[in-house]
C-alpha atoms as a PDB file:
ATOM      1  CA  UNK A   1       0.000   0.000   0.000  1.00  0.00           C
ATOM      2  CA  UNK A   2       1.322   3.255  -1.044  1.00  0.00           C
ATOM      3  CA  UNK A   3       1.233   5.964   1.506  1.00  0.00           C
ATOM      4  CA  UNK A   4       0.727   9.348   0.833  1.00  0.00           C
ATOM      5  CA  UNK A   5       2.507  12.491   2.825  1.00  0.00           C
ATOM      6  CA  UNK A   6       0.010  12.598   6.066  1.00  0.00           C
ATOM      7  CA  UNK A   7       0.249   9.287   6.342  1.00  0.00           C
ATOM      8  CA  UNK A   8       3.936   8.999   6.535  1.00  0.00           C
ATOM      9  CA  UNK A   9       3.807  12.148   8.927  1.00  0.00           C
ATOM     10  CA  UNK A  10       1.380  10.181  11.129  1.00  0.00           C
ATOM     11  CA  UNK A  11       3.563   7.496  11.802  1.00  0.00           C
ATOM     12  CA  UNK A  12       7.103   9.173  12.472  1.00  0.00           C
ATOM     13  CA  UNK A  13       8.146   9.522  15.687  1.00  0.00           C
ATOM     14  CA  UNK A  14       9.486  12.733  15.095  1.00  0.00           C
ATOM     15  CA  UNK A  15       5.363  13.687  15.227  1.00  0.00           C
ATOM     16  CA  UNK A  16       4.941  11.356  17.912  1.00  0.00           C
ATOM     17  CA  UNK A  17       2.295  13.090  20.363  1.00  0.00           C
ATOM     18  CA  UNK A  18       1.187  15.687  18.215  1.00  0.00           C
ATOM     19  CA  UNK A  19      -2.476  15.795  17.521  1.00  0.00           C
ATOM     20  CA  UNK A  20      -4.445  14.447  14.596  1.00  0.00           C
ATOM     21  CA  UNK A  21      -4.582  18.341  13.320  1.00  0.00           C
ATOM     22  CA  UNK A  22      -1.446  18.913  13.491  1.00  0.00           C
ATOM     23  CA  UNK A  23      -0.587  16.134  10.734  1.00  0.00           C
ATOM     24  CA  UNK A  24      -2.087  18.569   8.099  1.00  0.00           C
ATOM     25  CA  UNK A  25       0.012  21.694   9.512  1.00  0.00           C
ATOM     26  CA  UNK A  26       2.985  19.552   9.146  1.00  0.00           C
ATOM     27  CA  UNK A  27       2.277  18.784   5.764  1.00  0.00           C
ATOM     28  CA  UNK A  28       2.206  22.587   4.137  1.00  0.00           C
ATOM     29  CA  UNK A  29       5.545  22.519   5.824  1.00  0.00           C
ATOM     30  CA  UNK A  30       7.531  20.480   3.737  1.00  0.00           C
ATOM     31  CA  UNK A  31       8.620  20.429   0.103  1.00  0.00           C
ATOM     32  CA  UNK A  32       8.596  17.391  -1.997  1.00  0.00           C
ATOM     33  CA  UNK A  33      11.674  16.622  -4.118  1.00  0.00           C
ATOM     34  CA  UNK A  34      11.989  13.688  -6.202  1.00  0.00           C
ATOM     35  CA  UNK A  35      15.246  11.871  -6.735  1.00  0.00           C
ATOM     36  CA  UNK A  36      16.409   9.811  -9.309  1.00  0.00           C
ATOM     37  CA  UNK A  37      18.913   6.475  -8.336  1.00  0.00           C
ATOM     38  CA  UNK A  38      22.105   7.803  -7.089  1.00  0.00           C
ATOM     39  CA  UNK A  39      20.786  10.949  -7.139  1.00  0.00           C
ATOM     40  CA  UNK A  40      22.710  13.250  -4.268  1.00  0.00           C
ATOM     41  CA  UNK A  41      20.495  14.885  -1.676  1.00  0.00           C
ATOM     42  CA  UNK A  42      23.342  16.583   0.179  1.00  0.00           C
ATOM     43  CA  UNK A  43      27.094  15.541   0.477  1.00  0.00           C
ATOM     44  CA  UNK A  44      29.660  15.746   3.612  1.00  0.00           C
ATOM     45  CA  UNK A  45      30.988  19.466   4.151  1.00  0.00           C
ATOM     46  CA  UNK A  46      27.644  20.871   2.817  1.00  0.00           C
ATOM     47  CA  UNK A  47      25.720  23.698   4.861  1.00  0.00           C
ATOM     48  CA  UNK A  48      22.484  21.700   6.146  1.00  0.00           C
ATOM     49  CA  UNK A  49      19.385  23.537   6.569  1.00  0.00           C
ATOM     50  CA  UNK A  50      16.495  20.961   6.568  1.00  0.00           C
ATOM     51  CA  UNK A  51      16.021  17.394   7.966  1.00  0.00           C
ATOM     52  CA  UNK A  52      14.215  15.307   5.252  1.00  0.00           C
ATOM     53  CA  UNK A  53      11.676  12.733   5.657  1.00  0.00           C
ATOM     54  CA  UNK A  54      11.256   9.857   3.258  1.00  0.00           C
ATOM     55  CA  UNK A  55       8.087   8.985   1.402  1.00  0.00           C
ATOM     56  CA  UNK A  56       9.333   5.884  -0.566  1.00  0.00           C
ATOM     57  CA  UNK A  57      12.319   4.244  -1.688  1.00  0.00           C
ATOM     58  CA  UNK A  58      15.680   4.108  -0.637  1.00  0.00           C
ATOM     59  CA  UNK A  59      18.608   6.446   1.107  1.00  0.00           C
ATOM     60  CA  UNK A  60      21.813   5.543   1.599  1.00  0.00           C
ATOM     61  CA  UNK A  61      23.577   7.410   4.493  1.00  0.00           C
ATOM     62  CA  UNK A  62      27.407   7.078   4.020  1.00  0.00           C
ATOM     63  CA  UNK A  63      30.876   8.649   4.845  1.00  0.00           C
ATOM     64  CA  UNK A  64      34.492   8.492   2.531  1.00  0.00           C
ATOM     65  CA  UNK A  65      37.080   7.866   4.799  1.00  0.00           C
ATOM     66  CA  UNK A  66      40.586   9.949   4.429  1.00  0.00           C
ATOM     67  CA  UNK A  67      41.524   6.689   1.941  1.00  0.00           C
ATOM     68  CA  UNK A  68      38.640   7.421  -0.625  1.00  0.00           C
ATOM     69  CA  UNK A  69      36.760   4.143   0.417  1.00  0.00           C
ATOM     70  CA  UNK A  70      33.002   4.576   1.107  1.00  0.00           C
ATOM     71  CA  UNK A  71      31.576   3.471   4.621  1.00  0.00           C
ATOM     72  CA  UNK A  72      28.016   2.643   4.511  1.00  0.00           C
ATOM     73  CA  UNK A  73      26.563   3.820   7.956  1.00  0.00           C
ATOM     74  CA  UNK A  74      22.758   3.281   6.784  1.00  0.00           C
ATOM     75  CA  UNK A  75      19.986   2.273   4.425  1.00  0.00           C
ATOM     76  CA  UNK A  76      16.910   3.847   5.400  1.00  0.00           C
ATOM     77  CA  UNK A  77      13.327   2.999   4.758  1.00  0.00           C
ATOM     78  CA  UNK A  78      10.216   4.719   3.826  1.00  0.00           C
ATOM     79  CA  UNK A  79       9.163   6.823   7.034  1.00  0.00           C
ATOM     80  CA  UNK A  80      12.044   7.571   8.562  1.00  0.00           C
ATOM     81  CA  UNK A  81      14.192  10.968   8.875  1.00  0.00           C
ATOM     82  CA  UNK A  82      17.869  11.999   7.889  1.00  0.00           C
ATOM     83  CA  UNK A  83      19.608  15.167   8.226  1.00  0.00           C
ATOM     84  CA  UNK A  84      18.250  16.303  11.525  1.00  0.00           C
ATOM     85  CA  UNK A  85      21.513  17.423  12.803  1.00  0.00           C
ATOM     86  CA  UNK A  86      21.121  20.407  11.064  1.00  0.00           C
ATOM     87  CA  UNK A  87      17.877  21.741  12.883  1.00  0.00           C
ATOM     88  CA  UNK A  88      20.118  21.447  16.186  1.00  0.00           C
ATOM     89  CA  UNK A  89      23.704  23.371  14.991  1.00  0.00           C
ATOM     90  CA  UNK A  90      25.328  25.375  12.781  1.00  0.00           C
ATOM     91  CA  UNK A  91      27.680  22.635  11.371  1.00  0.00           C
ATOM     92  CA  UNK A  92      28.083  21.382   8.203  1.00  0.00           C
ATOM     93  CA  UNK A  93      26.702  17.848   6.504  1.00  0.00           C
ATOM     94  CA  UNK A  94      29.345  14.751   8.299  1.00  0.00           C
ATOM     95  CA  UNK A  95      28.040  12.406   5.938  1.00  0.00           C
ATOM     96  CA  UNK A  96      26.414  12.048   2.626  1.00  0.00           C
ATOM     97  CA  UNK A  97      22.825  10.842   1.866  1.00  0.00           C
ATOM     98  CA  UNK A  98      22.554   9.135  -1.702  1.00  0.00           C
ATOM     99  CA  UNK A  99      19.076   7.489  -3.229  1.00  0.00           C
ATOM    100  CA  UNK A 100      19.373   4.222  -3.928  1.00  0.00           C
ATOM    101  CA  UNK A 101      16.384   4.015  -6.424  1.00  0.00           C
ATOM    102  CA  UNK A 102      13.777   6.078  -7.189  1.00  0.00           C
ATOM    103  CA  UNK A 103      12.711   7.951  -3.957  1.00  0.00           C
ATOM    104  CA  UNK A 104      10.595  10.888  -2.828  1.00  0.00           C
ATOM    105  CA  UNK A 105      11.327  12.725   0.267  1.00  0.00           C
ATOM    106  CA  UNK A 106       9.947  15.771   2.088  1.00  0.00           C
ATOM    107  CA  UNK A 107      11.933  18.165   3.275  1.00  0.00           C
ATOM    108  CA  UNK A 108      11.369  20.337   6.043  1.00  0.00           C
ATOM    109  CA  UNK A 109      13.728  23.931   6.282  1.00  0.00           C
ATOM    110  CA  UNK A 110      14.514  25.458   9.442  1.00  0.00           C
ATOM    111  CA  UNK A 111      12.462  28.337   9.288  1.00  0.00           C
ATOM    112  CA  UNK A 112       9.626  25.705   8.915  1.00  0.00           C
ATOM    113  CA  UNK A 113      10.680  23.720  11.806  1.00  0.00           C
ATOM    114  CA  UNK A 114      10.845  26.170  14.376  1.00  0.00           C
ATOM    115  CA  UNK A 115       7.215  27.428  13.145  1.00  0.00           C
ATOM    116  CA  UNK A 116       6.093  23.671  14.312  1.00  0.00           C
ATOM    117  CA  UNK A 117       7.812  23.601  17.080  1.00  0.00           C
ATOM    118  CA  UNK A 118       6.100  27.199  17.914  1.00  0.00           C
ATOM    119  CA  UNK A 119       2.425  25.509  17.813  1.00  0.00           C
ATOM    120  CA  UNK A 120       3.540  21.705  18.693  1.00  0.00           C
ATOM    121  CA  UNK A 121       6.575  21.749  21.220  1.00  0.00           C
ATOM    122  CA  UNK A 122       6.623  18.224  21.566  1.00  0.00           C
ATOM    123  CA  UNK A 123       8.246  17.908  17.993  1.00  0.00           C
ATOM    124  CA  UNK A 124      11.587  19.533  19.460  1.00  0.00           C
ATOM    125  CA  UNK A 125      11.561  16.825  22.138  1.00  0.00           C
ATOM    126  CA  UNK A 126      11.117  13.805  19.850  1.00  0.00           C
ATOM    127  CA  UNK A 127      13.429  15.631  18.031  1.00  0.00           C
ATOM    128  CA  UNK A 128      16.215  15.080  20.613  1.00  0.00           C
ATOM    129  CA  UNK A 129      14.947  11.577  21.886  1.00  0.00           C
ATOM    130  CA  UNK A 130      15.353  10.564  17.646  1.00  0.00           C
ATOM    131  CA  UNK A 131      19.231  12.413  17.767  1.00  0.00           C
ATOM    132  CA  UNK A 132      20.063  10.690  21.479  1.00  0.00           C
ATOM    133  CA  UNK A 133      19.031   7.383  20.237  1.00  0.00           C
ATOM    134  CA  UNK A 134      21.479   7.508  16.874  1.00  0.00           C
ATOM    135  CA  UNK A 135      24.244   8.379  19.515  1.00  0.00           C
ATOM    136  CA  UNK A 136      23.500   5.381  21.821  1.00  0.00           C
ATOM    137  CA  UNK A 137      23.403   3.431  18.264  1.00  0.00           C
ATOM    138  CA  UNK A 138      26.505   5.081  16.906  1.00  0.00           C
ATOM    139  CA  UNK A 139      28.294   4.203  20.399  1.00  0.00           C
ATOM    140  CA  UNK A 140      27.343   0.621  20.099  1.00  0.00           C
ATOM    141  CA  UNK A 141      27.952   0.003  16.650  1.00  0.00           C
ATOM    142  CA  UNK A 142      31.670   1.088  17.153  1.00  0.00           C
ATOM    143  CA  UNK A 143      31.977  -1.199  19.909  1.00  0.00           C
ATOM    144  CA  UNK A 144      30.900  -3.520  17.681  1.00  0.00           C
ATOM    145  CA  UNK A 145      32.535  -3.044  14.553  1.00  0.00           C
ATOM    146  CA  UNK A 146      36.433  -2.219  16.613  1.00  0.00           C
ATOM    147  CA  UNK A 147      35.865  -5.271  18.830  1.00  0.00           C
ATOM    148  CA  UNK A 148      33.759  -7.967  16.811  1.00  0.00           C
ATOM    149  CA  UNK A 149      34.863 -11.157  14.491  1.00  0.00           C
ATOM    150  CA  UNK A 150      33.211 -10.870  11.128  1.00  0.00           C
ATOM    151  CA  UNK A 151      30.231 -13.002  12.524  1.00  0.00           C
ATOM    152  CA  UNK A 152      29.332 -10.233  15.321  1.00  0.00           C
ATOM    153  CA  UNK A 153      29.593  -7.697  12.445  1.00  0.00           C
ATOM    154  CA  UNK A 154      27.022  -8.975  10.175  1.00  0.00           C
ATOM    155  CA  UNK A 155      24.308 -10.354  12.740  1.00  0.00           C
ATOM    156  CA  UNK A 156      24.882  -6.661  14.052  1.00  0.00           C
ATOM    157  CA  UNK A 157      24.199  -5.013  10.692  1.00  0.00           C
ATOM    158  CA  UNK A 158      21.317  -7.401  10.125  1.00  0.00           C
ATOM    159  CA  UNK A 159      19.744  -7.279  13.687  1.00  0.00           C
ATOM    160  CA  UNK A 160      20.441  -3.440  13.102  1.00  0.00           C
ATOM    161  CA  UNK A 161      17.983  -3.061   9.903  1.00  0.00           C
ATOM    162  CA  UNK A 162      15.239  -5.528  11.681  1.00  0.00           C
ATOM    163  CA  UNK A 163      15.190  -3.318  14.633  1.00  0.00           C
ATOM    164  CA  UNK A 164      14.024  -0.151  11.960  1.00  0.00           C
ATOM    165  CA  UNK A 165      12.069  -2.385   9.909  1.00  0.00           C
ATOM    166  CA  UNK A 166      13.689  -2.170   7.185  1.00  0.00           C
ATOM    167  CA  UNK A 167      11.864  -3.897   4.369  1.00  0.00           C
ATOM    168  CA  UNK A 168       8.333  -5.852   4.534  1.00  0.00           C
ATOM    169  CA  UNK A 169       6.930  -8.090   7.003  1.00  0.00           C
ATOM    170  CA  UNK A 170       6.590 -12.003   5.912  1.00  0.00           C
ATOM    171  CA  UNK A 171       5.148 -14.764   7.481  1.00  0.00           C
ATOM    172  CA  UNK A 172       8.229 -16.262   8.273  1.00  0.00           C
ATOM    173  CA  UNK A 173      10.027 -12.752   9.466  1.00  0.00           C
ATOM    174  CA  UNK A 174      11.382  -9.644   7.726  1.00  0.00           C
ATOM    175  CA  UNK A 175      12.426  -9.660   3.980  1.00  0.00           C
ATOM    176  CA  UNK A 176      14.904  -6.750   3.248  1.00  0.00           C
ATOM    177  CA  UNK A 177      15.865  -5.385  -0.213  1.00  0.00           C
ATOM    178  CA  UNK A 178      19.645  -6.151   0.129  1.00  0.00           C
ATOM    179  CA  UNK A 179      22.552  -7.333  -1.741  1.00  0.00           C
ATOM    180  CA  UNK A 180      25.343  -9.043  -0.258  1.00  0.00           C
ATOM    181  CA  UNK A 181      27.872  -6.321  -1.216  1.00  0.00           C
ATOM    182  CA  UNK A 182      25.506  -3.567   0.335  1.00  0.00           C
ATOM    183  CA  UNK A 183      25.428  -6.334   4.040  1.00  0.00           C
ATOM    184  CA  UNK A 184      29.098  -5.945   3.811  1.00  0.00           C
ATOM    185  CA  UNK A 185      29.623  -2.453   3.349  1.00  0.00           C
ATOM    186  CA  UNK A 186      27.564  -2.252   6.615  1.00  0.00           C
ATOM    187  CA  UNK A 187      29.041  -4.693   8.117  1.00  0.00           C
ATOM    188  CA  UNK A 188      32.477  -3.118   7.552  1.00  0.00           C
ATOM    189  CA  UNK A 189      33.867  -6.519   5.631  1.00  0.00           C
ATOM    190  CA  UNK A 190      34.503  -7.982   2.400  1.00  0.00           C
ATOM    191  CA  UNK A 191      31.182  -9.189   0.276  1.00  0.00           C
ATOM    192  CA  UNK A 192      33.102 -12.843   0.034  1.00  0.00           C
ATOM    193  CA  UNK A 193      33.238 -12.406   4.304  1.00  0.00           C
ATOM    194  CA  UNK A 194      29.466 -11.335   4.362  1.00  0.00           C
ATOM    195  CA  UNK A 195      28.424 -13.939   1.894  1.00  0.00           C
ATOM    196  CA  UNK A 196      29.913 -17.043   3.894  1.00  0.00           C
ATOM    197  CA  UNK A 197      28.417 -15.415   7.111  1.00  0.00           C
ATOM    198  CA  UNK A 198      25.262 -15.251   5.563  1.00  0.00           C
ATOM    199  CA  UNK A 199      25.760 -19.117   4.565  1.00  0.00           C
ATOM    200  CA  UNK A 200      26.493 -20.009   7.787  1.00  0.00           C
ATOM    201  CA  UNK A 201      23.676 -18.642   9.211  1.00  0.00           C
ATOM    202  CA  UNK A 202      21.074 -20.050   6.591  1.00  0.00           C
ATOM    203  CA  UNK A 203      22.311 -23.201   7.835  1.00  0.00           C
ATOM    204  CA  UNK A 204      21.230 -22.287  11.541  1.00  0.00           C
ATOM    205  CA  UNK A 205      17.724 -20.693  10.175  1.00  0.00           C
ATOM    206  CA  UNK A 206      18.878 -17.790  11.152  1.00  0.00           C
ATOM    207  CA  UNK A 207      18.482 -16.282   7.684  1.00  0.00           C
ATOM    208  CA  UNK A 208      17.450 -16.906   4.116  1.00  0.00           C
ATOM    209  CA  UNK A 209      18.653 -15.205   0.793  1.00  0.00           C
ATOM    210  CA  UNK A 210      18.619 -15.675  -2.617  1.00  0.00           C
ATOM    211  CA  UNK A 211      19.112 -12.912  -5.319  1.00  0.00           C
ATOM    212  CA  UNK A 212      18.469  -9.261  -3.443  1.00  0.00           C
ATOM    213  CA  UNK A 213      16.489 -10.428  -0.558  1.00  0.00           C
ATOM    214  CA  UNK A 214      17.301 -11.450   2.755  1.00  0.00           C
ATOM    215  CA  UNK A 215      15.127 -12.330   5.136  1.00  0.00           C
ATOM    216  CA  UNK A 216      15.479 -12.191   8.818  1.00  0.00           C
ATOM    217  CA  UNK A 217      14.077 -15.552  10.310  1.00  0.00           C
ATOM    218  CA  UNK A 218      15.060 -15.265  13.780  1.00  0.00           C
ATOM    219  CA  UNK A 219      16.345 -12.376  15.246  1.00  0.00           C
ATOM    220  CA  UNK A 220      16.373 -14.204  18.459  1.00  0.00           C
ATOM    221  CA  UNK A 221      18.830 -16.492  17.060  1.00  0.00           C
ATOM    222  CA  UNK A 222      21.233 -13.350  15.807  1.00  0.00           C
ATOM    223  CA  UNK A 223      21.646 -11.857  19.254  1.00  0.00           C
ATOM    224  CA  UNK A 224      22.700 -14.630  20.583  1.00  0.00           C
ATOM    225  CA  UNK A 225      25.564 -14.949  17.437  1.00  0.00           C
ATOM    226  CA  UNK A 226      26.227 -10.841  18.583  1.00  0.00           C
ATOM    227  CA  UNK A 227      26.364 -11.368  22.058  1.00  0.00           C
ATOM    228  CA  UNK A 228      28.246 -15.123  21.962  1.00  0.00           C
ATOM    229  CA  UNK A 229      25.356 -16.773  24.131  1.00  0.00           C
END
């Protein structure tokens, strides 16, 4: 089912306690841009002025280390935000948010923000309970990724997608739009590494892939893999 704009606005949490009349508010206050696949929405060392919310498709959120080598640091889904740094500073973009395939987002500009905040304060707190929780995530995931073997790393990057729902419910679990290489690259190892990981835990019913999918069967089963139990 496709979704349209209030619908998507109704179900962030960065709207989370806001009233039913609000939803339509928030909608005259962003701007609808369409991108194409690979299409930039902003790069690292740009001025931010807007947080963007996405409709449908597929961001990448990533970083080029000192080397030149890309580190992928998310795929996002349909209804959730990116770029809300910029509401809170002055600084400029730290990483750089790329469509994947064809995606529409809505972007809201500061001006815009602080004129919801004005009539709904509580979007300024979920604001900063959405940025604290990335930090607490961003901690973790470089404990994981300085201190984990390859198998920590992907049932990490896995459990880390099924925990924002990435992708679409199935009756056996979640089934997420992903190819091996993109696993690894979030991950932090090598697509052979990440495929034989992902082998080993098909065995377990852990997981199942074939082509672009794979599908998160027991999440359960992962955490225990991440946390050696």
């Amino acid at each position: 089912m496709k979704l349209d704009v209030s619908d998507i606005i109704s179900r962030s949490p960065l709207f989370e306690g806001v009233p039913p009349e609000g939803y339509e508010i928030a909608e005259q206050a962003f701007r609808t841009i369409a991108l194409r696949p690979r299409q930039t929405v902003f790069e690292a060392g740009d001025p931010g002025h807007a947080l963007y919310l996405i409709r449908s498709g597929k961001v990448k959120i990533s970083h080029r280390n000192l080397d030149g080598r890309e580190k992928v640091l998310a795929y996002l889904n349909p209804g959730e935000i990116f770029g809300e740094m910029s509401l809170v500073d002055d600084e400029p973009r730290s990483a750089t948010a790329t469509a994947v395939e064809d995606t529409v987002i809505h972007a809201l500009y500061l001006e815009e923000y602080w004129g919801l905040v004005r009539r709904f304060p509580q979007v300024a707190h979920n604001l900063a309970r959405i940025i604290a929780r990335r930090l607490r995530e961003m901690n973790h995931e470089v404990e994981v990724l300085t201190f984990e073997e390859a198998r920590g790393k992907v049932a990490y990057a896995l459990l880390k997608l099924y925990r924002h729902r990435y992708g679409e419910e199935t009756p056996r679990g979640r089934s997420m739009p992903l190819t091996h290489r993109e696993l690894a690259d979030l991950a932090g190892t090598s697509r052979e590494t990440a495929t034989r990981v992902l082998g080993q835990f098909q065995e377990l019913g852990l997981v199942a892939f074939e082509s672009r999918l794979i599908e998160v069967r027991d999440p359960a089963g992962l955490e225990n893999v991440l946390y050696d139990l």
